[in-house]
C-alpha atoms as a PDB file:
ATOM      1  CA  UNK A   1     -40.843 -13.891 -19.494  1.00  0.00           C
ATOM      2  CA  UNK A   2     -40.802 -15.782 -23.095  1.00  0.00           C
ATOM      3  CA  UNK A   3     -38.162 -18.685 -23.046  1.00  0.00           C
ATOM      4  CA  UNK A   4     -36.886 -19.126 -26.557  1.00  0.00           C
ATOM      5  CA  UNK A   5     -37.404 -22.431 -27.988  1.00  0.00           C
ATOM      6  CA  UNK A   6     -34.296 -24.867 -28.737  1.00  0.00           C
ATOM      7  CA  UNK A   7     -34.910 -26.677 -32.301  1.00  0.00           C
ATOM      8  CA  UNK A   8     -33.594 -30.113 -32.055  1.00  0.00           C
ATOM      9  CA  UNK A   9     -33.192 -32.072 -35.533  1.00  0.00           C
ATOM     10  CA  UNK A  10     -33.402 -35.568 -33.923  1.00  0.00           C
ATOM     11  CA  UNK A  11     -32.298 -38.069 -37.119  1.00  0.00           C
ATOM     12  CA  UNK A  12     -29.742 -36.758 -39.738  1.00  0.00           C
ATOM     13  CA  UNK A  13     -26.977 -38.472 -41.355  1.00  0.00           C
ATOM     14  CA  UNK A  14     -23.701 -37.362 -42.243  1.00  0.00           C
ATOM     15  CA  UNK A  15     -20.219 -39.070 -43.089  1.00  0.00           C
ATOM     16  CA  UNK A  16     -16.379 -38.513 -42.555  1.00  0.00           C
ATOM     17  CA  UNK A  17     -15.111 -36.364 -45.430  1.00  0.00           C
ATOM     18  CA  UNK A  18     -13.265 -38.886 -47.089  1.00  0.00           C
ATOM     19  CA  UNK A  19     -16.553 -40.961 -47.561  1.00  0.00           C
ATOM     20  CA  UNK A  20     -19.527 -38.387 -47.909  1.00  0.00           C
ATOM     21  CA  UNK A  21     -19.521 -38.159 -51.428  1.00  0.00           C
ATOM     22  CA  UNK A  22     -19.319 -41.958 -52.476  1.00  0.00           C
ATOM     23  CA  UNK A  23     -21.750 -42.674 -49.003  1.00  0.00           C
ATOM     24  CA  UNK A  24     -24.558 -39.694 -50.526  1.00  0.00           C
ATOM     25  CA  UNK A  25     -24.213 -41.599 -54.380  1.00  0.00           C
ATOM     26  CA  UNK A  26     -25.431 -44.793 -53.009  1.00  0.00           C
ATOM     27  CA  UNK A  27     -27.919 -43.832 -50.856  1.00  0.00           C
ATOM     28  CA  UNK A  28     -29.273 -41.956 -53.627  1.00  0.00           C
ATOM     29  CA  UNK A  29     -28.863 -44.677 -56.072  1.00  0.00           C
ATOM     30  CA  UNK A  30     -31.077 -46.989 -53.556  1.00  0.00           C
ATOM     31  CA  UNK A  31     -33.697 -44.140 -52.509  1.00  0.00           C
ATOM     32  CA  UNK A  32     -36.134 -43.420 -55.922  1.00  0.00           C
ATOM     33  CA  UNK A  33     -36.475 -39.933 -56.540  1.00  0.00           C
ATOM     34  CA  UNK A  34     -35.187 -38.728 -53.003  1.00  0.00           C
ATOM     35  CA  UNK A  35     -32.280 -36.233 -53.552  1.00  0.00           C
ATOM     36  CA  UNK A  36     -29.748 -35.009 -50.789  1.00  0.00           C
ATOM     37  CA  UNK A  37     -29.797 -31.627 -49.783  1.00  0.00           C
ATOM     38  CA  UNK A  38     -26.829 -31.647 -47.837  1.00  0.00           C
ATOM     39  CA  UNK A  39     -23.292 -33.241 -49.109  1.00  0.00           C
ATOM     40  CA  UNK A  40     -22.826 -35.169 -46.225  1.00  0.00           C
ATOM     41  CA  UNK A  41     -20.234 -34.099 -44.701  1.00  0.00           C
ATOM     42  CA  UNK A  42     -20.596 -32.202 -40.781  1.00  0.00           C
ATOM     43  CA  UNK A  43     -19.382 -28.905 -41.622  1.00  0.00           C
ATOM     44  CA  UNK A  44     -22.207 -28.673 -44.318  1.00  0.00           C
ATOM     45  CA  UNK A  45     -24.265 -29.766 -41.949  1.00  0.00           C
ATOM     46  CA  UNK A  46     -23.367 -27.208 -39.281  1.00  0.00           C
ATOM     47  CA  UNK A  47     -23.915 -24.295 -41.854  1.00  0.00           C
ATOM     48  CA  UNK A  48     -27.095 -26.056 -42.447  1.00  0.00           C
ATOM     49  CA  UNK A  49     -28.049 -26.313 -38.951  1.00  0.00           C
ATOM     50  CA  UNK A  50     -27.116 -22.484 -38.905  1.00  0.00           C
ATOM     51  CA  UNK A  51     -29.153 -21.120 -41.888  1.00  0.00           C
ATOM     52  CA  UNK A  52     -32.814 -23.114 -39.964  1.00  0.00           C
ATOM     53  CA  UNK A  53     -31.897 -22.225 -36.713  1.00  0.00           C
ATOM     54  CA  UNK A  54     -31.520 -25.363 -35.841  1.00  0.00           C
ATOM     55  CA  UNK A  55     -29.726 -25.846 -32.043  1.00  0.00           C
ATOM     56  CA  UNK A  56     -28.611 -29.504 -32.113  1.00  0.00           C
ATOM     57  CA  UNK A  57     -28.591 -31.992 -34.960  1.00  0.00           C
ATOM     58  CA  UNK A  58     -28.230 -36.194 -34.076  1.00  0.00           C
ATOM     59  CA  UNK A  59     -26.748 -37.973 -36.470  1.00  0.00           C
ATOM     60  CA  UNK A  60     -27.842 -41.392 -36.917  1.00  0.00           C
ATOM     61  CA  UNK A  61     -25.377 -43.185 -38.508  1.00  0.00           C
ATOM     62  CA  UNK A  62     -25.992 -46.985 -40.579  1.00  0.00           C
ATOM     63  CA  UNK A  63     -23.472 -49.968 -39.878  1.00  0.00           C
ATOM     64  CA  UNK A  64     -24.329 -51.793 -43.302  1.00  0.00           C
ATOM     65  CA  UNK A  65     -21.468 -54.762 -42.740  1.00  0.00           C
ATOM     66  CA  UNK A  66     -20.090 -56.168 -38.852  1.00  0.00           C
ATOM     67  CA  UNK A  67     -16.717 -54.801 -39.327  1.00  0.00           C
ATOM     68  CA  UNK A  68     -18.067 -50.974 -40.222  1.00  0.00           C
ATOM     69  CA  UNK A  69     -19.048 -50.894 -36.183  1.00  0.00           C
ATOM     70  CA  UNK A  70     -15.769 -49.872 -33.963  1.00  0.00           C
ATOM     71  CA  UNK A  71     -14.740 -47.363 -37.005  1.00  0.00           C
ATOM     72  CA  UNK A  72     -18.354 -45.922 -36.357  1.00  0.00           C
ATOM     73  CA  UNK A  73     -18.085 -45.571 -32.913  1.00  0.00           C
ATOM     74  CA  UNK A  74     -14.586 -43.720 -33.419  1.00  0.00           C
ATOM     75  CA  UNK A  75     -15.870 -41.488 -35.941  1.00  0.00           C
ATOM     76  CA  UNK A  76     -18.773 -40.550 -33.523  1.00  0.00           C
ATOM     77  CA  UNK A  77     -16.573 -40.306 -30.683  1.00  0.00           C
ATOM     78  CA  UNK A  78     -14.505 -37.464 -33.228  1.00  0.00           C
ATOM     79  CA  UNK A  79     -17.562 -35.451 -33.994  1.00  0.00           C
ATOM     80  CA  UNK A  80     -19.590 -35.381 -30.907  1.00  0.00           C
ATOM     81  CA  UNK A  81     -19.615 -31.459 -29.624  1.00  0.00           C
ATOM     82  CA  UNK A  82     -22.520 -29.288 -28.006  1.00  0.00           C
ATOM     83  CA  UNK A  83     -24.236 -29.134 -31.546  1.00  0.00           C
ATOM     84  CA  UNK A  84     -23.141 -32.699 -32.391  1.00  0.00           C
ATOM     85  CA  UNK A  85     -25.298 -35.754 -31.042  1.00  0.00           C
ATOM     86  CA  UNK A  86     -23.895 -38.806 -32.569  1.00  0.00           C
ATOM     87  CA  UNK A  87     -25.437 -42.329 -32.412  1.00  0.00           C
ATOM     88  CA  UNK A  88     -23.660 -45.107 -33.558  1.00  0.00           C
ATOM     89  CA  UNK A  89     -24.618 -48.040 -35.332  1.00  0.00           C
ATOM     90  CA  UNK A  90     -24.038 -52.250 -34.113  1.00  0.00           C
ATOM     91  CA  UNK A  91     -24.580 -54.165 -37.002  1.00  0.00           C
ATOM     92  CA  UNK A  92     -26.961 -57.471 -36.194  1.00  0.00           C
ATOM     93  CA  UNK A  93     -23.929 -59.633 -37.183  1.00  0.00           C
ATOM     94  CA  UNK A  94     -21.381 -57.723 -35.326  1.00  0.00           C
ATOM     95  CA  UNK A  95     -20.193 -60.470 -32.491  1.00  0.00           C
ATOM     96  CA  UNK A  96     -18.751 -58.228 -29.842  1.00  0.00           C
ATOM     97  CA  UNK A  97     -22.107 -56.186 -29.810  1.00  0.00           C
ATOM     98  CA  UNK A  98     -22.028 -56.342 -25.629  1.00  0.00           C
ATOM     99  CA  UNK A  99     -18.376 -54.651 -25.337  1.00  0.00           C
ATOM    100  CA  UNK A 100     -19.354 -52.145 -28.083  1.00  0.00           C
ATOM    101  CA  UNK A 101     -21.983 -50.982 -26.374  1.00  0.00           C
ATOM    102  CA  UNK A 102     -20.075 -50.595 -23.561  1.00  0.00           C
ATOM    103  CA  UNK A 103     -17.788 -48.916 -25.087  1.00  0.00           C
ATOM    104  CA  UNK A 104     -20.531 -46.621 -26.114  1.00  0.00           C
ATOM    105  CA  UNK A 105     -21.463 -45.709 -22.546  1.00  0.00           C
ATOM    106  CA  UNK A 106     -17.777 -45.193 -21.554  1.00  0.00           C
ATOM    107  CA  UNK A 107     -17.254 -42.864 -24.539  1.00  0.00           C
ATOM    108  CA  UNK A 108     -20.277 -40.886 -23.022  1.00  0.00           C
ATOM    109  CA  UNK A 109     -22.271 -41.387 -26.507  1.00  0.00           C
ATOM    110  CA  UNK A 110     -26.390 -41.059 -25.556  1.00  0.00           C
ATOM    111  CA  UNK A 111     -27.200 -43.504 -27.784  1.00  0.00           C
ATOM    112  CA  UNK A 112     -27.465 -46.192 -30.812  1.00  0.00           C
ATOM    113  CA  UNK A 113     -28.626 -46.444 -34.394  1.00  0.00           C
ATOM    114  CA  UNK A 114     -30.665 -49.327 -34.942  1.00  0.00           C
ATOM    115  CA  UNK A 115     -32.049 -48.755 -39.036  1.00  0.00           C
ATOM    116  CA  UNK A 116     -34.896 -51.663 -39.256  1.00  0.00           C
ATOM    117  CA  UNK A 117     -34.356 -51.235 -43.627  1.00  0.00           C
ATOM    118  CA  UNK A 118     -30.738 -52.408 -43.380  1.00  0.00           C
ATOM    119  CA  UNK A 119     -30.914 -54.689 -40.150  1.00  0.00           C
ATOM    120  CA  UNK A 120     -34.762 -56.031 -40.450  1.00  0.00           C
ATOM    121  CA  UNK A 121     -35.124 -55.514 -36.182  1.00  0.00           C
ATOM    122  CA  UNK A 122     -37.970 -55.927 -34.259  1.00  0.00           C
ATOM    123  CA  UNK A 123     -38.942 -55.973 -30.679  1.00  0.00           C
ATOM    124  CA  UNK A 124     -39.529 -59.501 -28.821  1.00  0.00           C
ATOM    125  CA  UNK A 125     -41.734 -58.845 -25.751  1.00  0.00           C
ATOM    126  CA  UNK A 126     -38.937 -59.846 -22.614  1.00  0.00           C
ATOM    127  CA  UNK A 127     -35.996 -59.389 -24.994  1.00  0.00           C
ATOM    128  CA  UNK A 128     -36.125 -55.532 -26.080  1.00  0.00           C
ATOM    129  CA  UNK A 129     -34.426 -55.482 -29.396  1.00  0.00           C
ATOM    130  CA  UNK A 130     -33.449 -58.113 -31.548  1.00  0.00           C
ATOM    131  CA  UNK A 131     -31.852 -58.312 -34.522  1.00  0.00           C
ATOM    132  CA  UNK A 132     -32.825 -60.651 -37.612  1.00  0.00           C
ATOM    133  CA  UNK A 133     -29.868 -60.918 -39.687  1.00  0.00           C
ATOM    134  CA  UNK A 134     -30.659 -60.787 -43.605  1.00  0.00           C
ATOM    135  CA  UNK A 135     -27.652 -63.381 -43.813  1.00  0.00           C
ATOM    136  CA  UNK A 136     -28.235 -65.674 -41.143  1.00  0.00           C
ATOM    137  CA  UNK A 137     -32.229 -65.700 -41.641  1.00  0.00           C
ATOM    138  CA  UNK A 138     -32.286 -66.476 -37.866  1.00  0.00           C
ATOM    139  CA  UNK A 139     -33.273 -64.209 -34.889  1.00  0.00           C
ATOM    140  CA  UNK A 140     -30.936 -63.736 -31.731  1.00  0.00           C
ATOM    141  CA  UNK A 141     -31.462 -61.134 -28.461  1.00  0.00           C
ATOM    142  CA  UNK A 142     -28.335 -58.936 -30.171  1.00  0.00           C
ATOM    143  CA  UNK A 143     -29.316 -55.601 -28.749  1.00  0.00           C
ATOM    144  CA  UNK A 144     -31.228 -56.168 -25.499  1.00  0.00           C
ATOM    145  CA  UNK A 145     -28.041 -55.899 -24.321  1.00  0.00           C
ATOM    146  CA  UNK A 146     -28.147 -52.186 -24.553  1.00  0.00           C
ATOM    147  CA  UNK A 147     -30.955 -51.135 -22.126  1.00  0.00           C
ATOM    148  CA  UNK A 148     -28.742 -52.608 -18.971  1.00  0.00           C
ATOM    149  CA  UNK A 149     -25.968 -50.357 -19.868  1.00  0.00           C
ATOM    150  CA  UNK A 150     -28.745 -47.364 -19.770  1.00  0.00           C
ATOM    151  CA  UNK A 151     -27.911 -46.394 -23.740  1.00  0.00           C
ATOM    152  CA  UNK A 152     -30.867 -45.476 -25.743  1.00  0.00           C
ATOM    153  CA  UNK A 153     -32.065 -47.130 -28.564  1.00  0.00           C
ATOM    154  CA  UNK A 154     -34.732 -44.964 -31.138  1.00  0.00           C
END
């Protein structure tokens, strides 16, 4: 007996209504000739998702300032369904990062966002993840933090 296949889209972004449209102008602005398909917003997603077949879609979303974090893990908290993975973002300079990602875990989320072109990580054998801060120009252990409370990190 054939099992059918579950398609899994494992990175996709999307953005609470109120913010799709100015959030899919800048990334477009920033990204050279690379168009959206999609408007951003979950429900075009979803038909997306529908017309490819596609079974589950994670959206990886992008803390690009500290304060942007607890809204982010609210919004993904919102969203999150059968369909609906959701990993949140900690921003490098976020200073709470170790309750947040508690949080995370509490909330049942599966995972984090960490986006190395807005953050500049890197992994530190003994440390896991680190963050290097484009405004501080130093390095701290930010993010090892998240492997003890068993949340991934892609």
């Amino acid at each position: 007996m054939h099992q059918k296949s579950r398609i899994i889209d494992i990175h996709t972004h999307a953005f609470p209504d109120f913010l799709a449209e100015k959030a899919i102008i800048a990334l477009e602005a920033t990204s050279g000739d690379e168009k959206a398909h999609l408007n951003g917003t979950i429900s075009d997603l979803l038909k997306s998702m529908d017309r490819a077949g596609i079974e589950i879609s994670v959206i990886c979303s992008i803390a690009t300032a500290p304060k942007q974090v607890p809204s982010i893990t609210q919004w993904s908290k919102e969203i999150a369904s059968e369909r609906i993975v959701p990993f949140p973002s900690i921003h490098p300079d976020y200073t709470d990062f170790r309750d947040e990602i508690a949080r995370i875990k509490d909330l049942g989320i599966k995972g984090t966002k960490m986006h190395p072109q807005f953050l500049l990580l890197f992994q530190k054998e003994g440390w896991g993840f680190c963050s290097m801060s484009p405004r501080s120009g130093g390095s701290a252990p930010r993010h090892g933090g998240a492997r003890q409370f068993g949340v991934s990190l892609p």
